[in-house]
PDB file of N, CA and C in Angstrom:
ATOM      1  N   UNK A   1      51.762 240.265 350.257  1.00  0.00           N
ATOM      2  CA  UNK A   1      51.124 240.522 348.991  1.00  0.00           C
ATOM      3  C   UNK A   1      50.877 242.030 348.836  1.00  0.00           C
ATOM      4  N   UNK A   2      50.368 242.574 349.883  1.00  0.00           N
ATOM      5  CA  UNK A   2      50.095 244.151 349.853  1.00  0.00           C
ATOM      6  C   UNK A   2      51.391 244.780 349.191  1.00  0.00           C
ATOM      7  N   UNK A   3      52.574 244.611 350.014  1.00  0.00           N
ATOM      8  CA  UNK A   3      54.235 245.498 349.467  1.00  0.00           C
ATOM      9  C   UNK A   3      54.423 245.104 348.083  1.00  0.00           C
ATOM     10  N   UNK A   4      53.835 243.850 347.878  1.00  0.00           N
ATOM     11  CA  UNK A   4      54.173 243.297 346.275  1.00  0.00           C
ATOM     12  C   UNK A   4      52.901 244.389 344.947  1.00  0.00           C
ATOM     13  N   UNK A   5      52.097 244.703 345.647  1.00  0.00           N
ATOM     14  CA  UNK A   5      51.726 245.564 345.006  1.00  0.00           C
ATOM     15  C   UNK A   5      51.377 246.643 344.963  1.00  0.00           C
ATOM     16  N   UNK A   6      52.389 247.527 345.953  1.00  0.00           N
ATOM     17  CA  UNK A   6      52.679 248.837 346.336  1.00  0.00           C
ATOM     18  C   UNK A   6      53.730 248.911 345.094  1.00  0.00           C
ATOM     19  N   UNK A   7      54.680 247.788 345.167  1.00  0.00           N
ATOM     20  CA  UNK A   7      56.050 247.994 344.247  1.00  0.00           C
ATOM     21  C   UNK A   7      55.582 247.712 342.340  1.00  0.00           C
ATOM     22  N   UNK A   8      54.620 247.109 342.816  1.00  0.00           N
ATOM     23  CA  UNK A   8      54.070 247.215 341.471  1.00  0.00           C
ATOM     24  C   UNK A   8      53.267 248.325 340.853  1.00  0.00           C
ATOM     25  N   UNK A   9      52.661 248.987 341.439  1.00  0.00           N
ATOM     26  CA  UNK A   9      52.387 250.153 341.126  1.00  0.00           C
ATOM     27  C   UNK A   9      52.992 251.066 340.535  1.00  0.00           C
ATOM     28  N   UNK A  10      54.548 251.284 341.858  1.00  0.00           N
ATOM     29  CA  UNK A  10      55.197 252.043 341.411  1.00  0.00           C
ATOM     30  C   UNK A  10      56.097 251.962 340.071  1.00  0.00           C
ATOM     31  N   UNK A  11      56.102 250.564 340.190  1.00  0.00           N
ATOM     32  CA  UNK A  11      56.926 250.431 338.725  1.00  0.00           C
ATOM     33  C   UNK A  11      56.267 250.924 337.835  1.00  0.00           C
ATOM     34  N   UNK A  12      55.084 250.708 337.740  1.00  0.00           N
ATOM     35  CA  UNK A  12      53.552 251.169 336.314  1.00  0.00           C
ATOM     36  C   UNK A  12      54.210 252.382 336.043  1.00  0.00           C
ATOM     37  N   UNK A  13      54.308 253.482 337.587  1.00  0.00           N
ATOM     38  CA  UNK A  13      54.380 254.692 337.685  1.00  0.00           C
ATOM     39  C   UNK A  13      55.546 255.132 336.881  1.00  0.00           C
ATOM     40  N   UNK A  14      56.645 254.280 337.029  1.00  0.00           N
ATOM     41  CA  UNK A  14      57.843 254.706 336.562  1.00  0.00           C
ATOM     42  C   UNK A  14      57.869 254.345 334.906  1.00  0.00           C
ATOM     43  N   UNK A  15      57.797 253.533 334.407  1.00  0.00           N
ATOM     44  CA  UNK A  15      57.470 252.930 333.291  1.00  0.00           C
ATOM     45  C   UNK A  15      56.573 252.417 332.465  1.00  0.00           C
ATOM     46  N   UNK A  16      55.348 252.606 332.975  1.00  0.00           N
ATOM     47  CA  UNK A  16      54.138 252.606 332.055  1.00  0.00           C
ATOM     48  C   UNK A  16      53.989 251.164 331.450  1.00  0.00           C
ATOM     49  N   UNK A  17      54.498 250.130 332.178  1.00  0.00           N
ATOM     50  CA  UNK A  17      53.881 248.685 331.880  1.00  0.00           C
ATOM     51  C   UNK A  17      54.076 248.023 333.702  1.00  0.00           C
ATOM     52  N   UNK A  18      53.166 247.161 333.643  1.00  0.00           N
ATOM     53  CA  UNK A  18      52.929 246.626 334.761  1.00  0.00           C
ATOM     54  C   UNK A  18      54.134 245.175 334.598  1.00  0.00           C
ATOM     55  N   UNK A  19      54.447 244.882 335.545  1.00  0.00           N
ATOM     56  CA  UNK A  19      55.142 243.519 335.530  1.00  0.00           C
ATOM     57  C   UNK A  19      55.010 242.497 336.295  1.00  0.00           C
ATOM     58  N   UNK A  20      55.417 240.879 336.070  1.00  0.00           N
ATOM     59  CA  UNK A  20      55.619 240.124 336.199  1.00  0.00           C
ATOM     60  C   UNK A  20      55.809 239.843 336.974  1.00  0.00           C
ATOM     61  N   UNK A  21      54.670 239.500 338.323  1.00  0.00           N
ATOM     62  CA  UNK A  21      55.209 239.217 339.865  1.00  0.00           C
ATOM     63  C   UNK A  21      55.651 237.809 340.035  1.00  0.00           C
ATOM     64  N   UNK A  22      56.615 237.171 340.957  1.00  0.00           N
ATOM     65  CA  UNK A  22      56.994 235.737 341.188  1.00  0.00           C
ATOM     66  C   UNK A  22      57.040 236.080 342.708  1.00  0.00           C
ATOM     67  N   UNK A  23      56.044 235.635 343.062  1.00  0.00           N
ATOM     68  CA  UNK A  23      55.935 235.163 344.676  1.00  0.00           C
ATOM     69  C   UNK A  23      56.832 233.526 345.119  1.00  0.00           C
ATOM     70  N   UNK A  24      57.692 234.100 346.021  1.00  0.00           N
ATOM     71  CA  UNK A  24      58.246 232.879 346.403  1.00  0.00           C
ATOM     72  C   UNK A  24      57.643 232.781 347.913  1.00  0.00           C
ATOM     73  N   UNK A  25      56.881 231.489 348.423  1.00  0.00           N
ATOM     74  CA  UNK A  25      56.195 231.619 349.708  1.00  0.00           C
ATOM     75  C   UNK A  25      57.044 230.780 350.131  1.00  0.00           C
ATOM     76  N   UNK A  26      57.565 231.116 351.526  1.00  0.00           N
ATOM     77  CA  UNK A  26      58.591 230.516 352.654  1.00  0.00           C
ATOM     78  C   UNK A  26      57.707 229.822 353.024  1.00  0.00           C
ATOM     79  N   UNK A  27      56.846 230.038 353.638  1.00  0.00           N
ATOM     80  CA  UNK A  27      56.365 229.520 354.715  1.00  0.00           C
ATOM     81  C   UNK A  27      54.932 228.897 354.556  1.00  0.00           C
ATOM     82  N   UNK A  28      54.598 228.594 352.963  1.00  0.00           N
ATOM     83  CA  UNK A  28      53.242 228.356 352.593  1.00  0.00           C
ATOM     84  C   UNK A  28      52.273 229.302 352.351  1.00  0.00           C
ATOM     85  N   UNK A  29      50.574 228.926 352.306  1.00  0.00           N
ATOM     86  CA  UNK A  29      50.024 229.918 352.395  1.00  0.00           C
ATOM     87  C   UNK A  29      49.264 230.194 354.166  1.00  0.00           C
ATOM     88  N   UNK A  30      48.848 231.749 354.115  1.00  0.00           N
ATOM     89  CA  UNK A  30      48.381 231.822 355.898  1.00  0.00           C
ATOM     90  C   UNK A  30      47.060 231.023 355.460  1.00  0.00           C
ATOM     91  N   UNK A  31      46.063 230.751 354.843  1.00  0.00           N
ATOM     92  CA  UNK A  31      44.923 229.336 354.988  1.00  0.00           C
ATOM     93  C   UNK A  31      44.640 228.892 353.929  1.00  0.00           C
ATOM     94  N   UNK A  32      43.333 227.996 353.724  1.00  0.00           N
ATOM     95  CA  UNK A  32      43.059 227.477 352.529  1.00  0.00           C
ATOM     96  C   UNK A  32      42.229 228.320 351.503  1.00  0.00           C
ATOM     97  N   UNK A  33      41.521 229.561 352.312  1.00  0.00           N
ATOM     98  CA  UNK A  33      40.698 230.549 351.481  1.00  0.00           C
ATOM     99  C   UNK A  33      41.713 231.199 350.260  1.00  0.00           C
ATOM    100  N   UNK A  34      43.025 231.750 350.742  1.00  0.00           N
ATOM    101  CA  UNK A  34      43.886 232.382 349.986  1.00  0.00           C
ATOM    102  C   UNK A  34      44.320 231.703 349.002  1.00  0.00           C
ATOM    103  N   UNK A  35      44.970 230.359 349.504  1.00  0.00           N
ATOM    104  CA  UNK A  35      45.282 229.598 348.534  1.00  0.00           C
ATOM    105  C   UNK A  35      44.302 228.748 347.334  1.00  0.00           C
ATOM    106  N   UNK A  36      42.776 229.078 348.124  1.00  0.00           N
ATOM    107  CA  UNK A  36      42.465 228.632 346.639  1.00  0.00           C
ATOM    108  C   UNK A  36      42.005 229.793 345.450  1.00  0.00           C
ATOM    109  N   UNK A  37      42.272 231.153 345.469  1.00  0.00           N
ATOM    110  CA  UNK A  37      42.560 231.809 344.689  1.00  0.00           C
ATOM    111  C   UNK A  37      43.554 231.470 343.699  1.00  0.00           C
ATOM    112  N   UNK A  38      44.277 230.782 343.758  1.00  0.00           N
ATOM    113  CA  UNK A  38      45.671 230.652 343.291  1.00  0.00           C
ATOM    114  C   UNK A  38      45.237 229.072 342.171  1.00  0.00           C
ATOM    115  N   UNK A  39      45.256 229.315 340.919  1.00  0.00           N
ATOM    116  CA  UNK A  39      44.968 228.018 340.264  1.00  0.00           C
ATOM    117  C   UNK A  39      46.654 227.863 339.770  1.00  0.00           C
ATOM    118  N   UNK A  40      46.579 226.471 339.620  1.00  0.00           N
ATOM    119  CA  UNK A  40      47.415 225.756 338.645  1.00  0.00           C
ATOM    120  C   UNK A  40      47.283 224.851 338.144  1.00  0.00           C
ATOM    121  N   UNK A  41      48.604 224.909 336.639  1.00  0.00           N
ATOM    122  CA  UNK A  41      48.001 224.272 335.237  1.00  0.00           C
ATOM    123  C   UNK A  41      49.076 223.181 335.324  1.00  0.00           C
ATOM    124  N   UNK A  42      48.536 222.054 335.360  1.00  0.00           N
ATOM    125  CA  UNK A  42      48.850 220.858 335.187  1.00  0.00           C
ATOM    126  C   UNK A  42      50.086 221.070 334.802  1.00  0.00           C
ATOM    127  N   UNK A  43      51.034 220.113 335.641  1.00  0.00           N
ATOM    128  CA  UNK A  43      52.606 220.048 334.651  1.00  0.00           C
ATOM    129  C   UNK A  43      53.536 221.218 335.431  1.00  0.00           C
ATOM    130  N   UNK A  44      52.791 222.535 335.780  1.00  0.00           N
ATOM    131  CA  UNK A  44      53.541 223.444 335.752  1.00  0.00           C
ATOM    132  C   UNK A  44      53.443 223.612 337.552  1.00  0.00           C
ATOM    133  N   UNK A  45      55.005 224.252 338.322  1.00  0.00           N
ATOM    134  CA  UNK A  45      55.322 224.435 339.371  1.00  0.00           C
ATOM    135  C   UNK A  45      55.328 226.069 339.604  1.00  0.00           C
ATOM    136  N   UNK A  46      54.258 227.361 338.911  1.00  0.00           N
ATOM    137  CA  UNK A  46      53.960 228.285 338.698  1.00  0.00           C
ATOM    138  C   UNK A  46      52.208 227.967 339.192  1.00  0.00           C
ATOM    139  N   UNK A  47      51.829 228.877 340.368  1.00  0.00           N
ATOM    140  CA  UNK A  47      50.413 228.865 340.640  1.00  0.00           C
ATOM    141  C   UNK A  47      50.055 229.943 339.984  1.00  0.00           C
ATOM    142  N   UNK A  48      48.794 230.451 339.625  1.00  0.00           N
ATOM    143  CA  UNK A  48      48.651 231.778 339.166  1.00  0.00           C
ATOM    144  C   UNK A  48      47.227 232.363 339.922  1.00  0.00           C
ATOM    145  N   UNK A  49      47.420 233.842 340.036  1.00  0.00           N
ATOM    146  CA  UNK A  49      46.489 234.197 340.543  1.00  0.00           C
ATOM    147  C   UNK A  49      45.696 235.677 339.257  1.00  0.00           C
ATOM    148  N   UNK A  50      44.717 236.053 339.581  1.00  0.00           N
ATOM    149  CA  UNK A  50      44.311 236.867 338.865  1.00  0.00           C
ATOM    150  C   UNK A  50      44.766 238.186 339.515  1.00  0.00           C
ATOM    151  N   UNK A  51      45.353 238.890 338.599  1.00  0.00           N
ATOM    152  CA  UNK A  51      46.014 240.659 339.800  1.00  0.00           C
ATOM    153  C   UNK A  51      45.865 241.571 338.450  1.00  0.00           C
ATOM    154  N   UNK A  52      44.954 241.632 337.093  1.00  0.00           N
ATOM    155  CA  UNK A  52      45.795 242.437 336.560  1.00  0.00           C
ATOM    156  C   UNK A  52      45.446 244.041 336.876  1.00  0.00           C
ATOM    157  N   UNK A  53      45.023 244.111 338.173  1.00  0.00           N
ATOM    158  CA  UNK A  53      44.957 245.273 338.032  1.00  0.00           C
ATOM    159  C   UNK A  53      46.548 246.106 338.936  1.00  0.00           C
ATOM    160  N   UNK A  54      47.338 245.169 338.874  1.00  0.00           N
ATOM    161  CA  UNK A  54      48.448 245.511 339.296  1.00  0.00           C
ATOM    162  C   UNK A  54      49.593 244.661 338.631  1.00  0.00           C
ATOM    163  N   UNK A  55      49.815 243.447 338.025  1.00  0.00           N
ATOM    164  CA  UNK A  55      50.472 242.906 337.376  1.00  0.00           C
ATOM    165  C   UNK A  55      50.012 242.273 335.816  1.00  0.00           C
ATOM    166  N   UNK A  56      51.303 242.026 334.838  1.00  0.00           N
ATOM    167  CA  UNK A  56      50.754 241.268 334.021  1.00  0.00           C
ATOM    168  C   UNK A  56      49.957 239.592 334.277  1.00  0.00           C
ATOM    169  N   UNK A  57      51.177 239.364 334.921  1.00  0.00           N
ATOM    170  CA  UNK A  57      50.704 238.055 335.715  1.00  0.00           C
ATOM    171  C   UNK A  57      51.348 237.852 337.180  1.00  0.00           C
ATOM    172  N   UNK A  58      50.824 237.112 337.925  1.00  0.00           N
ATOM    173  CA  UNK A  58      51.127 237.174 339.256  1.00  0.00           C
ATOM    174  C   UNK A  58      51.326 235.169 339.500  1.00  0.00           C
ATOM    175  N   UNK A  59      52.495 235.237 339.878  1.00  0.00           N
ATOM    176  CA  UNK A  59      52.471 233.820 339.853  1.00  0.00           C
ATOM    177  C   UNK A  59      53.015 233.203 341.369  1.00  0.00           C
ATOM    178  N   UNK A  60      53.240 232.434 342.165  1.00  0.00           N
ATOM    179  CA  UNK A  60      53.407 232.250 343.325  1.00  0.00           C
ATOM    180  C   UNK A  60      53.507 230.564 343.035  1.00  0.00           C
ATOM    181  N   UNK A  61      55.298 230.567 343.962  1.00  0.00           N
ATOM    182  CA  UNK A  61      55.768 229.022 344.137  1.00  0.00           C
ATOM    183  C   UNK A  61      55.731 228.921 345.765  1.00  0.00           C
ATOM    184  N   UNK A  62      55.402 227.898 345.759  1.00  0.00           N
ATOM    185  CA  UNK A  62      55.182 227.196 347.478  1.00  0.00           C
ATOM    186  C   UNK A  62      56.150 225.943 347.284  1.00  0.00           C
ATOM    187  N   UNK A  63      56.377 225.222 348.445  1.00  0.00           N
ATOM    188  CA  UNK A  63      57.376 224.049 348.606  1.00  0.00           C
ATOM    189  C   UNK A  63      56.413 223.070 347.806  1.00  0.00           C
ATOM    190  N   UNK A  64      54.836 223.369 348.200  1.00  0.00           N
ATOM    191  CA  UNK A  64      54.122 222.369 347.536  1.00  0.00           C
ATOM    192  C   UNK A  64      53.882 222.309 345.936  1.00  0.00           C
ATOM    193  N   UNK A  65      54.137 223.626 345.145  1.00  0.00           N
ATOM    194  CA  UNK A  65      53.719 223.654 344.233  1.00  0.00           C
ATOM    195  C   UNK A  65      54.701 223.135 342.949  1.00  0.00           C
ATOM    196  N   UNK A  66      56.135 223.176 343.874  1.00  0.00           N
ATOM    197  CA  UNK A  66      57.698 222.363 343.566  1.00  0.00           C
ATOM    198  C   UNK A  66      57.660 221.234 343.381  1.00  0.00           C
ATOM    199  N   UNK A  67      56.910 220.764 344.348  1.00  0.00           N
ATOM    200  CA  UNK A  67      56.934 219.682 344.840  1.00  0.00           C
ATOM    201  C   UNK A  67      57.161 218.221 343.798  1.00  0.00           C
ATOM    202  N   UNK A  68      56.448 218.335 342.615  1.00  0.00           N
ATOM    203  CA  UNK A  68      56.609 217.178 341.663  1.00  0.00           C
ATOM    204  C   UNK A  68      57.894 217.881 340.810  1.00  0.00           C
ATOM    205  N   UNK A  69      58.247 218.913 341.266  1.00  0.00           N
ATOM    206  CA  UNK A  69      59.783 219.337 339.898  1.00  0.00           C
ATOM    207  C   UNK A  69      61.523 219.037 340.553  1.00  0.00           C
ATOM    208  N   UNK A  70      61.515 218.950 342.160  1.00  0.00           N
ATOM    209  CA  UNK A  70      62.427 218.962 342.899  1.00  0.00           C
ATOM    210  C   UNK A  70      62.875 217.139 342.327  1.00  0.00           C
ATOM    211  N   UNK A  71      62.998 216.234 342.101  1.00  0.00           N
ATOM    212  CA  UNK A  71      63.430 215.033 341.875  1.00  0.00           C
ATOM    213  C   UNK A  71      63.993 215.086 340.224  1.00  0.00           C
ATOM    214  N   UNK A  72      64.082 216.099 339.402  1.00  0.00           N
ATOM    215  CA  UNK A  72      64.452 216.837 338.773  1.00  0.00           C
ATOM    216  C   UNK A  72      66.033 216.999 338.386  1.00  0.00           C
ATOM    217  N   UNK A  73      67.168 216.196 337.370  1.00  0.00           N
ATOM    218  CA  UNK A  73      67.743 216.901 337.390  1.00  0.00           C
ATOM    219  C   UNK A  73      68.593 216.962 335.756  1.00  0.00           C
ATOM    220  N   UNK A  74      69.052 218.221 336.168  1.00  0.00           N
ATOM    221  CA  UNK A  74      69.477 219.305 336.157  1.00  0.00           C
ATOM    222  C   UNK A  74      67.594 219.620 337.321  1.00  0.00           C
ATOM    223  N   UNK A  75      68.165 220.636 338.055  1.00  0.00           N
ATOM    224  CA  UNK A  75      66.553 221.370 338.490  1.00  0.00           C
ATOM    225  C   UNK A  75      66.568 222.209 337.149  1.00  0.00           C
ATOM    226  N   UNK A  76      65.235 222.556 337.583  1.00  0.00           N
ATOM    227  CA  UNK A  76      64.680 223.743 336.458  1.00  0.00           C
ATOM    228  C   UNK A  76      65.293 224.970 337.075  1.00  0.00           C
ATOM    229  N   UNK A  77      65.579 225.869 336.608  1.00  0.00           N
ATOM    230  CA  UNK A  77      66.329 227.137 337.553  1.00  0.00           C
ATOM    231  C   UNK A  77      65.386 228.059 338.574  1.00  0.00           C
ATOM    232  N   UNK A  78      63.753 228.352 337.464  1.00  0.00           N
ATOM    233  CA  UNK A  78      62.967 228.905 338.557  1.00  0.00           C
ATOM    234  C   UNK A  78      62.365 227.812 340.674  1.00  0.00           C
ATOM    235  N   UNK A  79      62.817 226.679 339.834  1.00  0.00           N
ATOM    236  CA  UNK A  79      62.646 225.507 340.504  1.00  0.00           C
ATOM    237  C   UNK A  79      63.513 225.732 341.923  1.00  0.00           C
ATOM    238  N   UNK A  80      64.535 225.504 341.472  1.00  0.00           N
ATOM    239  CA  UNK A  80      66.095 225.554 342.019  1.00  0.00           C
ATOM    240  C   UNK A  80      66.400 226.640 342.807  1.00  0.00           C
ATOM    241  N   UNK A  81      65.640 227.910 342.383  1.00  0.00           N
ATOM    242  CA  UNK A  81      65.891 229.369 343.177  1.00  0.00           C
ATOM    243  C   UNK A  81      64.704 228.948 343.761  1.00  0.00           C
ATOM    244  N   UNK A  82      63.719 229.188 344.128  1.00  0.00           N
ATOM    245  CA  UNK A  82      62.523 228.589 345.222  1.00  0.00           C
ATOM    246  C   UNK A  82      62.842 227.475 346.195  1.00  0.00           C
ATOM    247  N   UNK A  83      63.782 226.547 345.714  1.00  0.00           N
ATOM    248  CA  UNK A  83      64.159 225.554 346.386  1.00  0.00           C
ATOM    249  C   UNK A  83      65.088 225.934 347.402  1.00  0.00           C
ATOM    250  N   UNK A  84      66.151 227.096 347.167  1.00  0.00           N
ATOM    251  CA  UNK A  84      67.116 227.695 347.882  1.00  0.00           C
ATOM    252  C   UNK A  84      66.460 228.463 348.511  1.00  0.00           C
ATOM    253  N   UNK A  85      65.419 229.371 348.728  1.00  0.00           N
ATOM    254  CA  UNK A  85      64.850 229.799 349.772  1.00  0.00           C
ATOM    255  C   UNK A  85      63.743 229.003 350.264  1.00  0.00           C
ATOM    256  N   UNK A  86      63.047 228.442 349.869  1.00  0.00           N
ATOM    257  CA  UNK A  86      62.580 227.283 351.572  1.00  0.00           C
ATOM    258  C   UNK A  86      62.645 226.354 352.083  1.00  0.00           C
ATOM    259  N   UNK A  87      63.987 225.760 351.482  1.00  0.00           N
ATOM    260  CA  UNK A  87      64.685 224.834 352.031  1.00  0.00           C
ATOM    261  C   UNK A  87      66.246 224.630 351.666  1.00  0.00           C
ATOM    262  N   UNK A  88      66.797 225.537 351.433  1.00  0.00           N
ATOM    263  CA  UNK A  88      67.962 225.783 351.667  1.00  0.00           C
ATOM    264  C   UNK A  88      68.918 224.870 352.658  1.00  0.00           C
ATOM    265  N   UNK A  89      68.335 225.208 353.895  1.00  0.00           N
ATOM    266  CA  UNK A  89      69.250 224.271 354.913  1.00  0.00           C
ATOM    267  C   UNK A  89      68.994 222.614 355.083  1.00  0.00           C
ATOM    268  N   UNK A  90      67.865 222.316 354.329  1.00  0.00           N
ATOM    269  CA  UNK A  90      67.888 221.176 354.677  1.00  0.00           C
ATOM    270  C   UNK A  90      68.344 220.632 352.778  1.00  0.00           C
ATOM    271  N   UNK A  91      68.243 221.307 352.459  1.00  0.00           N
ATOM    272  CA  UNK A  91      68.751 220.831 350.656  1.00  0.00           C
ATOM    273  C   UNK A  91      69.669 219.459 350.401  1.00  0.00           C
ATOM    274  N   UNK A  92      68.950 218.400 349.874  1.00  0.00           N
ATOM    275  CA  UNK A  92      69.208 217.795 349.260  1.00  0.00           C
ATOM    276  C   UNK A  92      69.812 217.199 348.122  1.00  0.00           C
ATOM    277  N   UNK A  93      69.958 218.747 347.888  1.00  0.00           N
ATOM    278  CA  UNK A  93      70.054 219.261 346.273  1.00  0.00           C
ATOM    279  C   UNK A  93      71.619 219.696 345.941  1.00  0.00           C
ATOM    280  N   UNK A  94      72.116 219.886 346.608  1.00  0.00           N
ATOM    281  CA  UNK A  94      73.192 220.176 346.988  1.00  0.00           C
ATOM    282  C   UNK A  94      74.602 220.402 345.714  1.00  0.00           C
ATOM    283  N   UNK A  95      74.121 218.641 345.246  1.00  0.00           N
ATOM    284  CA  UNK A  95      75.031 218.739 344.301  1.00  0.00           C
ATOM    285  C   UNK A  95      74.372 219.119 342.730  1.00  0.00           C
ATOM    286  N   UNK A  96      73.170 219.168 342.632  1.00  0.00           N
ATOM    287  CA  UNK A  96      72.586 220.302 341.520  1.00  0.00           C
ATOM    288  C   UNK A  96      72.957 221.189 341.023  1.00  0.00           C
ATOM    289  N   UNK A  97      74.174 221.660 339.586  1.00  0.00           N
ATOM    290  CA  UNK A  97      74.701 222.180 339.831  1.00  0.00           C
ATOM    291  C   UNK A  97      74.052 223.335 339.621  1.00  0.00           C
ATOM    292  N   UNK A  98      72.823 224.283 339.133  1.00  0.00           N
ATOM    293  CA  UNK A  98      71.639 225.022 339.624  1.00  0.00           C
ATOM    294  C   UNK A  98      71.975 225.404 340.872  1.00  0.00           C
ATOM    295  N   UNK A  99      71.852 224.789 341.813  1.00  0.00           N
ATOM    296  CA  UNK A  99      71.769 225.050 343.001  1.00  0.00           C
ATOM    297  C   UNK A  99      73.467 225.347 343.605  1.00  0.00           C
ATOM    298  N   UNK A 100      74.303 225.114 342.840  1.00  0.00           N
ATOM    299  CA  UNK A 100      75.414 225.091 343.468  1.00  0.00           C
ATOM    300  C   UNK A 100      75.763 226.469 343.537  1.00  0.00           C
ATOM    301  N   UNK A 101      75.732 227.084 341.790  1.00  0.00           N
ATOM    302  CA  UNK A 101      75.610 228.305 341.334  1.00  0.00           C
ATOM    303  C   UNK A 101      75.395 229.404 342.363  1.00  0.00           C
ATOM    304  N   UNK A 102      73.872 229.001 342.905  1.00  0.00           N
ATOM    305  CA  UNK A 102      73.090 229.865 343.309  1.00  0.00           C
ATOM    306  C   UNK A 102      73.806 229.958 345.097  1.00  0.00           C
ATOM    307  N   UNK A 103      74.609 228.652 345.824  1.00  0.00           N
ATOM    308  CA  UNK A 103      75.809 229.011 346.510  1.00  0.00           C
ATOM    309  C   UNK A 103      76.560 229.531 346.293  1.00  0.00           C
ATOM    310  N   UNK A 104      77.152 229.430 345.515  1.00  0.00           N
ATOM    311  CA  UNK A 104      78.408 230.048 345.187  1.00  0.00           C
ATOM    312  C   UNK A 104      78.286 231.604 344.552  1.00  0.00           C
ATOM    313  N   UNK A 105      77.163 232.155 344.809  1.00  0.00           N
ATOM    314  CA  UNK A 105      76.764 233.132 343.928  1.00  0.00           C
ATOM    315  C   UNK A 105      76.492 233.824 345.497  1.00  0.00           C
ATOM    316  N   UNK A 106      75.601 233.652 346.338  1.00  0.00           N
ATOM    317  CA  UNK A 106      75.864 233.703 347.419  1.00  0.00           C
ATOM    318  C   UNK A 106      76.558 234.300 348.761  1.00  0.00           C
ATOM    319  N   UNK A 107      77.831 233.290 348.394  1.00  0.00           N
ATOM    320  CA  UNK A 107      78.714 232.794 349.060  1.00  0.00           C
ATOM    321  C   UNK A 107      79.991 233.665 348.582  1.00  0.00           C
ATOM    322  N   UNK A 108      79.617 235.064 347.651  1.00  0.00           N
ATOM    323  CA  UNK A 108      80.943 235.803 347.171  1.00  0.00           C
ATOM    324  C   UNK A 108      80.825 237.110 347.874  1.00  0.00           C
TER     325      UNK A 108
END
């Protein structure tokens, strides 16, 4: 989170609007204090946290926060790219073609 808003800064610096962070978490969150900073709105596989003093919005996907969008198909694409990094190798998803893309995109 710190590098995510070192780079956000600098962007401010460079361009004079703050932007749009998308945290993709591999590996979950490190406990439950952090993660309950992080609300989410019914329906949606986008957690949000409050940052604006470094982003417009700061949003963060976990395997869990996927979790009701992955049975999904077509996937949703922000869905589908989160899905390819934390679980990639075990992907299910395979033939999604979202996800195929994002092999074959890859894979050049």
């Amino acid at each position: 989170m710190e590098k995510s808003i070192i780079h956000s800064l600098s962007l401010y610096d460079e361009y004079q609007t703050l932007p749009i962070l998308l945290i993709i978490s591999i590996e979950g969150y490190l406990n439950e204090e952090i993660k309950s900073k992080f609300r989410s709105n019914e329906g949606s596989f986008l957690m949000e946290a409050n940052c604006q003093f470094c982003a417009n919005r700061c949003c963060v996907m976990s395997s869990e926060s996927i979790l009701g969008s992955i049975d999904e198909y077509p996937l949703d694409k922000l869905v589908a790219l989160a899905y390819c990094f934390i679980d990639a190798e075990n992907s299910s998803h395979r033939d999604d073609p979202t996800i195929k893309s994002f092999f074959d995109l890859i894979n050049e």
